[in-house]
N, C-alpha and C. Protein backbone atom coordinates (compact mmCIF):
# COMPACT_ATOMS: atom_id res chain seq x y z
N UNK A 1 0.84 -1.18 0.00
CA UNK A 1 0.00 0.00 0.00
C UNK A 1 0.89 1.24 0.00
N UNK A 2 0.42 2.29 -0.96
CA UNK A 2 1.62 3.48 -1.07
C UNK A 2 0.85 4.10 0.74
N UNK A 3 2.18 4.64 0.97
CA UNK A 3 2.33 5.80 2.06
C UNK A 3 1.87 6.67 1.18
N UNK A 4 1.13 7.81 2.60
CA UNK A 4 0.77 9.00 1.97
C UNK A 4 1.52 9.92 2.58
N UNK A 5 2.02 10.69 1.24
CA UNK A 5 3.04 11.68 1.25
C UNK A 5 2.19 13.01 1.25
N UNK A 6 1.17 13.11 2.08
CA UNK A 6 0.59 14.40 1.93
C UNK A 6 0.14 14.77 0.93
N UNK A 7 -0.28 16.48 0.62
CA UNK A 7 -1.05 17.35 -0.66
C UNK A 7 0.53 17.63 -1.88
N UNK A 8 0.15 16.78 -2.51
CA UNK A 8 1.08 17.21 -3.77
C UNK A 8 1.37 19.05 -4.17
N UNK A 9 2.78 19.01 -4.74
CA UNK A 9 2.76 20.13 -4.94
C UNK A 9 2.48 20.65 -6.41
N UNK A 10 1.72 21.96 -7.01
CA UNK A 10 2.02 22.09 -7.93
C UNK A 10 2.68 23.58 -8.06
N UNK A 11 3.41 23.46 -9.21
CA UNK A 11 4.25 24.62 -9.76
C UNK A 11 3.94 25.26 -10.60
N UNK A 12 3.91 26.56 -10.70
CA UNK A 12 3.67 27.57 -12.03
C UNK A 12 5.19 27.34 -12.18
N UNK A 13 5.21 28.43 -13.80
CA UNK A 13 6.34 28.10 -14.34
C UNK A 13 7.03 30.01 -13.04
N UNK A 14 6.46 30.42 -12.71
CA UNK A 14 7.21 31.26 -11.86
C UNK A 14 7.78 31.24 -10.70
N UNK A 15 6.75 29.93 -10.42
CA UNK A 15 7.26 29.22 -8.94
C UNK A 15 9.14 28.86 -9.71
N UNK A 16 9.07 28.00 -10.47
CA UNK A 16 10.28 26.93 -10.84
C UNK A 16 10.92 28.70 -11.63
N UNK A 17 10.84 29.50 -11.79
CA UNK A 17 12.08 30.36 -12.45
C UNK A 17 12.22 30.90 -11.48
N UNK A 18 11.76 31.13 -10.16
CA UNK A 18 12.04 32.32 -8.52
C UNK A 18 13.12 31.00 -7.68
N UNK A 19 12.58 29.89 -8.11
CA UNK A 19 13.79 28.48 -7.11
C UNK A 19 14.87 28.56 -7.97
N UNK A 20 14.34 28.89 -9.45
CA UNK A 20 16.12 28.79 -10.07
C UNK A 20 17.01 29.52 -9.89
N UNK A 21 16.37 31.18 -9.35
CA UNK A 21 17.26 32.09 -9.53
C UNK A 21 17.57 31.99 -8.08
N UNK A 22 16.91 31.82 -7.37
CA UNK A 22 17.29 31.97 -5.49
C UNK A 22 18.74 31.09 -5.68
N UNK A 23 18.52 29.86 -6.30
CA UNK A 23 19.35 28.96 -6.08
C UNK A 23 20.99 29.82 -6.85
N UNK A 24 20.56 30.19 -7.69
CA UNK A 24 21.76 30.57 -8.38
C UNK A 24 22.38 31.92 -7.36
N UNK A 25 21.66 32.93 -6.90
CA UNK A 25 21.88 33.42 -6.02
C UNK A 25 22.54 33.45 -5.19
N UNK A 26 22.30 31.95 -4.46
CA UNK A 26 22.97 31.44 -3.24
C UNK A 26 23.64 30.10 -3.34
N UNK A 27 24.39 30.27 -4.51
CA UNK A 27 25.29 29.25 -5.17
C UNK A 27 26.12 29.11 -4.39
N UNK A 28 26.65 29.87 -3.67
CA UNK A 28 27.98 29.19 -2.67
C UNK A 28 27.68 28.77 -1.70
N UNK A 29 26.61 28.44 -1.40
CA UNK A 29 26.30 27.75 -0.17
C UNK A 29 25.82 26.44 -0.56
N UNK A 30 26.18 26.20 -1.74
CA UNK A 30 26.01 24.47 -2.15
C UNK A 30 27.35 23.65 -2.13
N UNK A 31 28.68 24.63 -1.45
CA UNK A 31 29.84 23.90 -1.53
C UNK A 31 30.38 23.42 -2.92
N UNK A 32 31.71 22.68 -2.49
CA UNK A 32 32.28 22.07 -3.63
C UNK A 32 31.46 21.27 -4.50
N UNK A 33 30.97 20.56 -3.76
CA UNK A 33 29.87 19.31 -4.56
C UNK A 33 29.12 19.95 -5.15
N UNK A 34 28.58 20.75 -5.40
CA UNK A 34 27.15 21.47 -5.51
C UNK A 34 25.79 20.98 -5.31
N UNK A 35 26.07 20.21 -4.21
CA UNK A 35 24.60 19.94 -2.93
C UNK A 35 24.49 21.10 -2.02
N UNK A 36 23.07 21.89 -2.37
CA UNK A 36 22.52 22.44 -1.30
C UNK A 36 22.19 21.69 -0.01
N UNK A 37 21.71 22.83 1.12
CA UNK A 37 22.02 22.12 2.28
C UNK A 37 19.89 22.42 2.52
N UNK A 38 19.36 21.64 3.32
CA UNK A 38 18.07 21.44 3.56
C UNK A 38 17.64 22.71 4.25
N UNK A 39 18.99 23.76 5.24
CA UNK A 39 18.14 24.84 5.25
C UNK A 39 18.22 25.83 3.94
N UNK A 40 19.13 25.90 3.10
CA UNK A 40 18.87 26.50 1.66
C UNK A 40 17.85 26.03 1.16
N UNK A 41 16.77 24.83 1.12
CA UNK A 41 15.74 24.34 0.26
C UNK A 41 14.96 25.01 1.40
N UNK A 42 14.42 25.33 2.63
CA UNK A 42 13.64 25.64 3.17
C UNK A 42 13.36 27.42 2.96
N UNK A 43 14.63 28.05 3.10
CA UNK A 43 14.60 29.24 2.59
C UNK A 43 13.88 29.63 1.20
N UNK A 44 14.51 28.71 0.28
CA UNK A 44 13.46 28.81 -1.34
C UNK A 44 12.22 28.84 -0.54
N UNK A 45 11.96 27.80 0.07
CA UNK A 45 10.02 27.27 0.44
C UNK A 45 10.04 28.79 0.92
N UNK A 46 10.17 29.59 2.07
CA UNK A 46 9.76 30.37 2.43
C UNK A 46 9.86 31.86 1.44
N UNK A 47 10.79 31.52 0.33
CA UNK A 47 11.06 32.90 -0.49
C UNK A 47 9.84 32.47 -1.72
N UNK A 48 9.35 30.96 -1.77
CA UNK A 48 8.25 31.21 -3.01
C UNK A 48 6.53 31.13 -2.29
N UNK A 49 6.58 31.75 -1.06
CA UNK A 49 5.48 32.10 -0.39
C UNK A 49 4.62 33.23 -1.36
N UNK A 50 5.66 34.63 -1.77
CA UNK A 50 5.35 35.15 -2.52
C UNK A 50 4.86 35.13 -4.03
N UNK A 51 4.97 33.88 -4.49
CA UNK A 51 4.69 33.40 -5.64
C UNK A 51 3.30 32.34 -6.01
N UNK A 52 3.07 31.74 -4.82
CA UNK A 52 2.14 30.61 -4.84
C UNK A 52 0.56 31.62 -5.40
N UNK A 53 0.20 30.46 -6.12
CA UNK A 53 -1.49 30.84 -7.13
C UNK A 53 -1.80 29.99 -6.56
N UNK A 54 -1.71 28.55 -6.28
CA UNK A 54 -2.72 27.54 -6.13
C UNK A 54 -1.75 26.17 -5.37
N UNK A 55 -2.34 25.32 -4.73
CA UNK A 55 -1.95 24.37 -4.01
C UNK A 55 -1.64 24.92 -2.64
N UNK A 56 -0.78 24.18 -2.31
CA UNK A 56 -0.34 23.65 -1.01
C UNK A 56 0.57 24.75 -1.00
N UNK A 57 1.51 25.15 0.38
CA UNK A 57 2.87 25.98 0.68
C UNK A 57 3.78 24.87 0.52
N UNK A 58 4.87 25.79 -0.74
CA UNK A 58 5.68 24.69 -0.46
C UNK A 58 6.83 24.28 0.87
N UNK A 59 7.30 23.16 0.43
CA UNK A 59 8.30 22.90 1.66
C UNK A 59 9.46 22.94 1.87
N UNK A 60 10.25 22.64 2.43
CA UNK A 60 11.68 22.49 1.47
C UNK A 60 11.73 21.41 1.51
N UNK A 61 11.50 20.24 1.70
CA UNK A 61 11.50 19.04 1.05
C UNK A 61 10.43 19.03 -0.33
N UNK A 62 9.53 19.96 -0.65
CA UNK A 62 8.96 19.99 -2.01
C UNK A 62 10.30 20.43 -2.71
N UNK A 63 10.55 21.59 -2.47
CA UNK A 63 11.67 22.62 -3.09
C UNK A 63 13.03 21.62 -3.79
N UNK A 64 13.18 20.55 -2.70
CA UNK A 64 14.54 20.05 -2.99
C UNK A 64 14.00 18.96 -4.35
N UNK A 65 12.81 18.46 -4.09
CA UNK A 65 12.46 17.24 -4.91
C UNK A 65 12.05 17.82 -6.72
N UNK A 66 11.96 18.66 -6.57
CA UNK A 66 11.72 20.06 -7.59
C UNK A 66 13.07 20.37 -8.09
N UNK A 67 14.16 21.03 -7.55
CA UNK A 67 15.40 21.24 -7.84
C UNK A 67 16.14 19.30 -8.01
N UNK A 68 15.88 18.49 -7.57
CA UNK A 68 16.11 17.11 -8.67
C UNK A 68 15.52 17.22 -9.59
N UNK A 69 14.59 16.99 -9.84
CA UNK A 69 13.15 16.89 -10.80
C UNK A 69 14.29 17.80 -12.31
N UNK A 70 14.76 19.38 -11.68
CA UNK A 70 15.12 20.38 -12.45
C UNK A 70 16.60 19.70 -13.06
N UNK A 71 17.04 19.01 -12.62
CA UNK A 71 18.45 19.27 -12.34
C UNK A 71 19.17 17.76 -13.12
N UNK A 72 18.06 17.05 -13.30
CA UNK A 72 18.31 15.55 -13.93
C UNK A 72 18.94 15.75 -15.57
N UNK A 73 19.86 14.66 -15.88
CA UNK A 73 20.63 14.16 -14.52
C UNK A 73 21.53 15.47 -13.81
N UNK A 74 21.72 14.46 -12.83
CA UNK A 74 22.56 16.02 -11.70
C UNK A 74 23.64 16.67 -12.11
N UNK A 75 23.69 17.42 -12.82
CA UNK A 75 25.01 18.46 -12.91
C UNK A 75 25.82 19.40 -11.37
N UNK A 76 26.35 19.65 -11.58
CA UNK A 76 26.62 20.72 -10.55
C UNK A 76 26.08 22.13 -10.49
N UNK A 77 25.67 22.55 -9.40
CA UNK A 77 24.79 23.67 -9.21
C UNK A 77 25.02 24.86 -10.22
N UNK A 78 26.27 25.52 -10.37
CA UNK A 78 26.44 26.33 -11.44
C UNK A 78 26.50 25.73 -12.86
N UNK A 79 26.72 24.83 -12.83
CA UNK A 79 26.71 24.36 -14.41
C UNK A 79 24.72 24.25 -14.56
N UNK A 80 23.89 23.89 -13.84
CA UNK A 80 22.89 23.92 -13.91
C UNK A 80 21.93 24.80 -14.11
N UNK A 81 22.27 26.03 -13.31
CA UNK A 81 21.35 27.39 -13.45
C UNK A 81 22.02 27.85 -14.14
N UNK A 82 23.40 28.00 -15.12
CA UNK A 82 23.41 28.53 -16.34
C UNK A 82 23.00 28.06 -17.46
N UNK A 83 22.70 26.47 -17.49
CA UNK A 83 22.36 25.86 -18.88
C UNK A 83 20.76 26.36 -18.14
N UNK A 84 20.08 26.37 -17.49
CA UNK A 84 18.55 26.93 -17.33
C UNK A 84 18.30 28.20 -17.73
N UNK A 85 18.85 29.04 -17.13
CA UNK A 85 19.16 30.44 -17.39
C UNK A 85 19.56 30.99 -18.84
């Protein structure tokens, strides 16, 4: 039986261009690897408060599963928001 993972999220395309740019923003706080850290995905959640039309608030566990989702396969953080950008 699936677990329930709660109210799904959905995204405008302004939600996903305000996480791309935050992220690029605050590119050095993804380190060498270019893994953000879970309070950088929570910060997005709280910086696309201003953006939400419809659904749920996101989370930063939405935020992070979103920035995979974006990011496949995984490049490194700057190589990523410039091929988006």
């Amino acid at each position: 039986m699936p677990k329930n993972t709660g109210p799904k999220a959905s995204w405008s395309d302004k939600e996903v261009e305000e996480l791309v740019l935050y992220l690029h923003n605050h590119c050095s706080t993804a380190g060498n690897g270019g893994s953000f850290t879970d309070s950088t995905f929570n910060a997005v959640a709280e910086h696309l408060v201003l953006y939400l039309k419809s659904g749920p608030q996101k989370t930063g566990k939405m935020v992070k599963a979103k920035w995979t989702a974006v990011c496949t396969p995984s490049p490194p953080c700057a190589t990523t928001v410039i091929q988006i950008l």
